[in-house]
N, C-alpha and C. Protein backbone atom coordinates (compact mmCIF):
# COMPACT_ATOMS: atom_id res chain seq x y z
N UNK A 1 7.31 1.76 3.54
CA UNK A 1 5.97 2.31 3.66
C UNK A 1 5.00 1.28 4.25
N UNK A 2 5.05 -0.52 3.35
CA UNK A 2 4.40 -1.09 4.19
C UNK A 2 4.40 -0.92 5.41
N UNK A 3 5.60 -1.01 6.48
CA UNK A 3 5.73 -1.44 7.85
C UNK A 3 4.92 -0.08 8.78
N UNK A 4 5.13 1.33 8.07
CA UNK A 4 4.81 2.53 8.49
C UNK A 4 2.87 2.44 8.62
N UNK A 5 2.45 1.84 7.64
CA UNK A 5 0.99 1.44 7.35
C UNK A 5 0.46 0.69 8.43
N UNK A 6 1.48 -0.64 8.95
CA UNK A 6 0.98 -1.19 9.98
C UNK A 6 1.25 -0.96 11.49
N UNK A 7 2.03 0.20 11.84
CA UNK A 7 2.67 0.95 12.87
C UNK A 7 3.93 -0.16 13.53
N UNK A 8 4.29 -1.13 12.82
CA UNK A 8 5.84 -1.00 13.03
C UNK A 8 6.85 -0.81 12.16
N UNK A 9 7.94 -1.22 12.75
CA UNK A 9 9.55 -0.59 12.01
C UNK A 9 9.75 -1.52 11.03
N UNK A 10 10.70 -0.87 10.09
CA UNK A 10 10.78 -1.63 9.04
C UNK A 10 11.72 -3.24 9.39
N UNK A 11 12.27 -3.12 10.76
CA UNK A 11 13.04 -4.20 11.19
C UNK A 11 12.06 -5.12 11.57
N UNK A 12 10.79 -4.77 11.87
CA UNK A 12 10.42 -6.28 12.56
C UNK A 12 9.18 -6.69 11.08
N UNK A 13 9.17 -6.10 10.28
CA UNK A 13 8.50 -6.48 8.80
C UNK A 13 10.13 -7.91 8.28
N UNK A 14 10.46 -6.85 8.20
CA UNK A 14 12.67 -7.81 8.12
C UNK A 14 11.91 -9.17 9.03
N UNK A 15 12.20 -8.98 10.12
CA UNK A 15 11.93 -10.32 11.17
C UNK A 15 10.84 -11.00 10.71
N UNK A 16 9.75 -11.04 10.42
CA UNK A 16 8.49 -11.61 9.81
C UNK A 16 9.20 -12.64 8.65
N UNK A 17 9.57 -11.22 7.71
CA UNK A 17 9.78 -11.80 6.32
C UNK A 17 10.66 -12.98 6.35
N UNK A 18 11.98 -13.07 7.21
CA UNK A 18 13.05 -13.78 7.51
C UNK A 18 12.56 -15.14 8.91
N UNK A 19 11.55 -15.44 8.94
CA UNK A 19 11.17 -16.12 9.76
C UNK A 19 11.71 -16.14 11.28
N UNK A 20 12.20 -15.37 11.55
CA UNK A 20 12.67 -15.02 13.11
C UNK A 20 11.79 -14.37 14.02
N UNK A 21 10.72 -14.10 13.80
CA UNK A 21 9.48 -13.52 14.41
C UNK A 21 8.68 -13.92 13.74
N UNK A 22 7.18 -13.92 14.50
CA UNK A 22 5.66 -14.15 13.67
C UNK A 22 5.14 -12.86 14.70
N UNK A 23 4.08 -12.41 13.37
CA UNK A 23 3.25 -11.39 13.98
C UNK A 23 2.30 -11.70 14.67
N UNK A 24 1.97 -11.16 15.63
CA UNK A 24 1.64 -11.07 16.74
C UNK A 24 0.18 -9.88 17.14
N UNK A 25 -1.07 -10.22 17.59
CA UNK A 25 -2.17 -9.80 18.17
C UNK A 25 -2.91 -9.05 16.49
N UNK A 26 -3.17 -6.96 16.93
CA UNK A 26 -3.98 -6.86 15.87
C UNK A 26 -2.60 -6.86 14.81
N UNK A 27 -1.10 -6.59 14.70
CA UNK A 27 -0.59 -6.54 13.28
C UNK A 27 -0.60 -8.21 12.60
N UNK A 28 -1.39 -9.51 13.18
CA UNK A 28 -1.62 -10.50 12.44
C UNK A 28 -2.44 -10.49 11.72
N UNK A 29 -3.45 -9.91 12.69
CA UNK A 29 -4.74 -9.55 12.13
C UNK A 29 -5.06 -8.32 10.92
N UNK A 30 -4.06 -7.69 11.32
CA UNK A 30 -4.56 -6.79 9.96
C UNK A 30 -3.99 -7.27 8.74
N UNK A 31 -2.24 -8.07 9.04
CA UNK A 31 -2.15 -8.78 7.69
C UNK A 31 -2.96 -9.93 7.46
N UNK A 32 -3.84 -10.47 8.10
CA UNK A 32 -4.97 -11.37 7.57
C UNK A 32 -5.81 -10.79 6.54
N UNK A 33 -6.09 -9.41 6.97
CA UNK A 33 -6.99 -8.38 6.49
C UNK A 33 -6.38 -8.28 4.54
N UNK A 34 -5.23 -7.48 4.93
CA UNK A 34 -4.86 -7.15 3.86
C UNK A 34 -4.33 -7.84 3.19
N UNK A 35 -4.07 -9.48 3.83
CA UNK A 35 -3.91 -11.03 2.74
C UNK A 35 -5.25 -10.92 2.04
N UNK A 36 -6.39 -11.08 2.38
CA UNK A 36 -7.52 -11.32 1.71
C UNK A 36 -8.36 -9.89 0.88
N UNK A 37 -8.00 -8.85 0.96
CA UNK A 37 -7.97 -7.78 0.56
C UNK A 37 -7.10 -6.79 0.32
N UNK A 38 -5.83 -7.05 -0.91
CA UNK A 38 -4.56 -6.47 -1.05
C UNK A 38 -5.45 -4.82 -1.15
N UNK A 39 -6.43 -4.35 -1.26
CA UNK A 39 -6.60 -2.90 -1.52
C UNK A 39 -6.47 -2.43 -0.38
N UNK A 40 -6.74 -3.07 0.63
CA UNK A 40 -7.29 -2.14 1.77
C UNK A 40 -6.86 -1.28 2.25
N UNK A 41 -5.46 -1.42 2.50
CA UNK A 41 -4.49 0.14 2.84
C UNK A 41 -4.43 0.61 2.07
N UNK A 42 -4.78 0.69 0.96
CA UNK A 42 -4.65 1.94 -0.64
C UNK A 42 -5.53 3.07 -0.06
N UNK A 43 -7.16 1.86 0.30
CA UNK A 43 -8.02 2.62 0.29
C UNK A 43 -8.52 3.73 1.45
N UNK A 44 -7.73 3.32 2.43
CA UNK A 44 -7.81 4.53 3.45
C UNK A 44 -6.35 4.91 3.71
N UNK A 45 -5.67 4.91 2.55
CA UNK A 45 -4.23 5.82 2.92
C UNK A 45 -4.20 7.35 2.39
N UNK A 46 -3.42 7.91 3.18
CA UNK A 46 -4.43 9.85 3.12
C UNK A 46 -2.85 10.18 1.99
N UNK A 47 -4.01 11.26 1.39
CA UNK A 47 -3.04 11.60 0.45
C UNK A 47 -2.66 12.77 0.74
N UNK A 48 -1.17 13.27 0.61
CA UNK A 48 -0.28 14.21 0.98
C UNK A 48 -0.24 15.56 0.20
């Protein structure tokens, strides 16, 4: 679900986590975002 939140695949969240990639442009930036504000995707995630 995280990776779906930040519009990529759950493989390159994998690559991040596993140090074989660093994120890159706005998905750095939004995990900057949601480092310093763990709510923030709660708070505008639409409910089903």
């Amino acid at each position: 679900m995280f990776a779906g939140s930040l519009g990529v695949s759950p493989k390159t969240v994998e690559a991040w986590e596993n140090g074989r990639n660093k994120p890159e442009g706005a998905s750095r930036r939004l995990l900057e975002i949601v480092r310093d504000d763990p709510d923030f995707l709660r708070r505008f995630q639409i409910e089903g």
